[in-house]
C-alpha atoms as a PDB file:
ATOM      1  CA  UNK A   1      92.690  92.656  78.227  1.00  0.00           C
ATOM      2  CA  UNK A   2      95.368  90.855  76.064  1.00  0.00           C
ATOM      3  CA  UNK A   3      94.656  93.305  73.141  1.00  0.00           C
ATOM      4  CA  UNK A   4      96.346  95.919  75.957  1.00  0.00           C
ATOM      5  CA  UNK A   5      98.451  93.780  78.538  1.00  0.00           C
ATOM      6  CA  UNK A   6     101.005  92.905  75.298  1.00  0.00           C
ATOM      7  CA  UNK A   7     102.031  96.285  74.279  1.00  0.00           C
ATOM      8  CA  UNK A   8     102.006  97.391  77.714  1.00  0.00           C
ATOM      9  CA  UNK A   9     104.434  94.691  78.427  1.00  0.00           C
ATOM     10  CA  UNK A  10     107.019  96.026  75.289  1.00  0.00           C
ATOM     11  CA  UNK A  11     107.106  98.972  76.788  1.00  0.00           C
ATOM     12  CA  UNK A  12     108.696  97.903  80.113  1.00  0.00           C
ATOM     13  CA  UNK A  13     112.366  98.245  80.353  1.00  0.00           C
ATOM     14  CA  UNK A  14     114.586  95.267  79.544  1.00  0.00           C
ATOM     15  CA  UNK A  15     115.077  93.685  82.499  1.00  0.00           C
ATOM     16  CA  UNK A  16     111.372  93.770  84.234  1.00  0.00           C
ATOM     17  CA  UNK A  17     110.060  92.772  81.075  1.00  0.00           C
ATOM     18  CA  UNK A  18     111.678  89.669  81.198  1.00  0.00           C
ATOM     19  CA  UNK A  19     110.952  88.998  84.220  1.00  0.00           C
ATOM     20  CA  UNK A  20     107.143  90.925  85.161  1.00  0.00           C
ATOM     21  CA  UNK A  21     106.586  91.140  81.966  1.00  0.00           C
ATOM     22  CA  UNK A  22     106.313  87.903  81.234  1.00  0.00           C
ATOM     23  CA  UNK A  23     104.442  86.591  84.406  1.00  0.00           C
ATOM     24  CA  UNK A  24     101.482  88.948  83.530  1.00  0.00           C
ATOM     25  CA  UNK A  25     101.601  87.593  79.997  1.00  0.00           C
ATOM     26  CA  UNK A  26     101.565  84.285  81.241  1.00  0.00           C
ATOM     27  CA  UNK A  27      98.842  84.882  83.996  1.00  0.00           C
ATOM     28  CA  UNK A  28      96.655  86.291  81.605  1.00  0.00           C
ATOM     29  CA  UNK A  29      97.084  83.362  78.977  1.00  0.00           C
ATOM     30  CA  UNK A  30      96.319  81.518  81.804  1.00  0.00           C
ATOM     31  CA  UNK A  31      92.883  82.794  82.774  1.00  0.00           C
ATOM     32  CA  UNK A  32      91.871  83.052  78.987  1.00  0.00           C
ATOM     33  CA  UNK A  33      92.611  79.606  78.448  1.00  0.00           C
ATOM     34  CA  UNK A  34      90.918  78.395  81.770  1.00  0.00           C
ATOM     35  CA  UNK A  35      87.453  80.742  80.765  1.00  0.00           C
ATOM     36  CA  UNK A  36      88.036  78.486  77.195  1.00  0.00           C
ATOM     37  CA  UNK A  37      88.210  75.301  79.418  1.00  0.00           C
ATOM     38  CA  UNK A  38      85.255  76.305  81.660  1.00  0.00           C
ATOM     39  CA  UNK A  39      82.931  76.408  78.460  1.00  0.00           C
ATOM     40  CA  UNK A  40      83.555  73.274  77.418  1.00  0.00           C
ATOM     41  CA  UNK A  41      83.417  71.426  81.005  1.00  0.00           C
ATOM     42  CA  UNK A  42      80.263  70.438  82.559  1.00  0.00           C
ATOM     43  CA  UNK A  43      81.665  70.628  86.038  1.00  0.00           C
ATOM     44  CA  UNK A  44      82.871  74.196  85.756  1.00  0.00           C
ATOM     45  CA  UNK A  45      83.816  74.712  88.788  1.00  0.00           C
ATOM     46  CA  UNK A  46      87.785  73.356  88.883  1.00  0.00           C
ATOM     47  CA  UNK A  47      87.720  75.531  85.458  1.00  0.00           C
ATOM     48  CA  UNK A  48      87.009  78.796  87.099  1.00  0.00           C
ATOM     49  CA  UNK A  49      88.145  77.989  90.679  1.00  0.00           C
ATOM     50  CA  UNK A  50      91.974  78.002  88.900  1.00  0.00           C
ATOM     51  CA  UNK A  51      90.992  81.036  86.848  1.00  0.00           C
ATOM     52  CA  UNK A  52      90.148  83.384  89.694  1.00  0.00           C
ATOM     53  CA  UNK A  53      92.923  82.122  91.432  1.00  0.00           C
ATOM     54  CA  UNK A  54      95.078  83.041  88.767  1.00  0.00           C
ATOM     55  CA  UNK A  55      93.326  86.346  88.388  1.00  0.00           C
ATOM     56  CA  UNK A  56      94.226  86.824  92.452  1.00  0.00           C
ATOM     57  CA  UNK A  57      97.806  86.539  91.138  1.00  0.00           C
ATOM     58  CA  UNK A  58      97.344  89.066  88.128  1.00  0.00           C
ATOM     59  CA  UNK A  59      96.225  91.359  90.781  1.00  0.00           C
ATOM     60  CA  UNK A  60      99.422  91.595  92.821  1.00  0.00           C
ATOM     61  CA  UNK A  61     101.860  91.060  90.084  1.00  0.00           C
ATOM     62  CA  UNK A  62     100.178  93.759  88.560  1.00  0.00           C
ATOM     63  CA  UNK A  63     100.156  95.953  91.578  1.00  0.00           C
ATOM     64  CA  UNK A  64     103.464  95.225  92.203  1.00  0.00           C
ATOM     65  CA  UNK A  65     104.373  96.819  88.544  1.00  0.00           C
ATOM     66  CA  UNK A  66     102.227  99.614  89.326  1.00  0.00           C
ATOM     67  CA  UNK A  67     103.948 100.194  93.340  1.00  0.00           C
ATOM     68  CA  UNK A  68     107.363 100.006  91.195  1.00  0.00           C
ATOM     69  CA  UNK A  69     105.998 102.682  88.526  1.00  0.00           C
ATOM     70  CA  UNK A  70     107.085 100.379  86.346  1.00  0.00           C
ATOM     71  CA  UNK A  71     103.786 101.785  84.189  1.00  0.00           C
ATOM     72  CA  UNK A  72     101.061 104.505  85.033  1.00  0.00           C
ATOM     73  CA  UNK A  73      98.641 102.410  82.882  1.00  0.00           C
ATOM     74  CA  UNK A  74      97.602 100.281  85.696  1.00  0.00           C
ATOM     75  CA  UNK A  75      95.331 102.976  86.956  1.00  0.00           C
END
């Protein structure tokens, strides 16, 4: 998902790139590094509690991009 969420992210104009651009980026980060945490953890559960919530919040900030047709790529 990285692989495509970064060049999908240069391609937003200026201003939402700085600022949805950048939350998705983050988000994303964010859920690949918790997955990375979860492995490692032998109570997984905090791990990938945090993830999906952060994956609830990729959702709508995503969403939201799509609802501003900031990008048809969402689809």
């Amino acid at each position: 998902m990285l692989l495509w969420l970064i060049p999908t992210v240069e391609k937003l104009t200026k201003s939402q790139k700085f600022l949805l651009g950048d939350r998705l980026q983050a988000l994303a980060l964010d859920v690949h590094e918790l997955l990375i945490e979860a492995t490692y953890f032998l109570d997984k559960a905090v791990a990938l509690t945090r993830a999906n919530l952060n994956l609830e919040k990729l959702c709508i900030v995503f969403r939201l991009a799509f609802d501003l047709q900031l990008t048809d790529e969402c689809k």
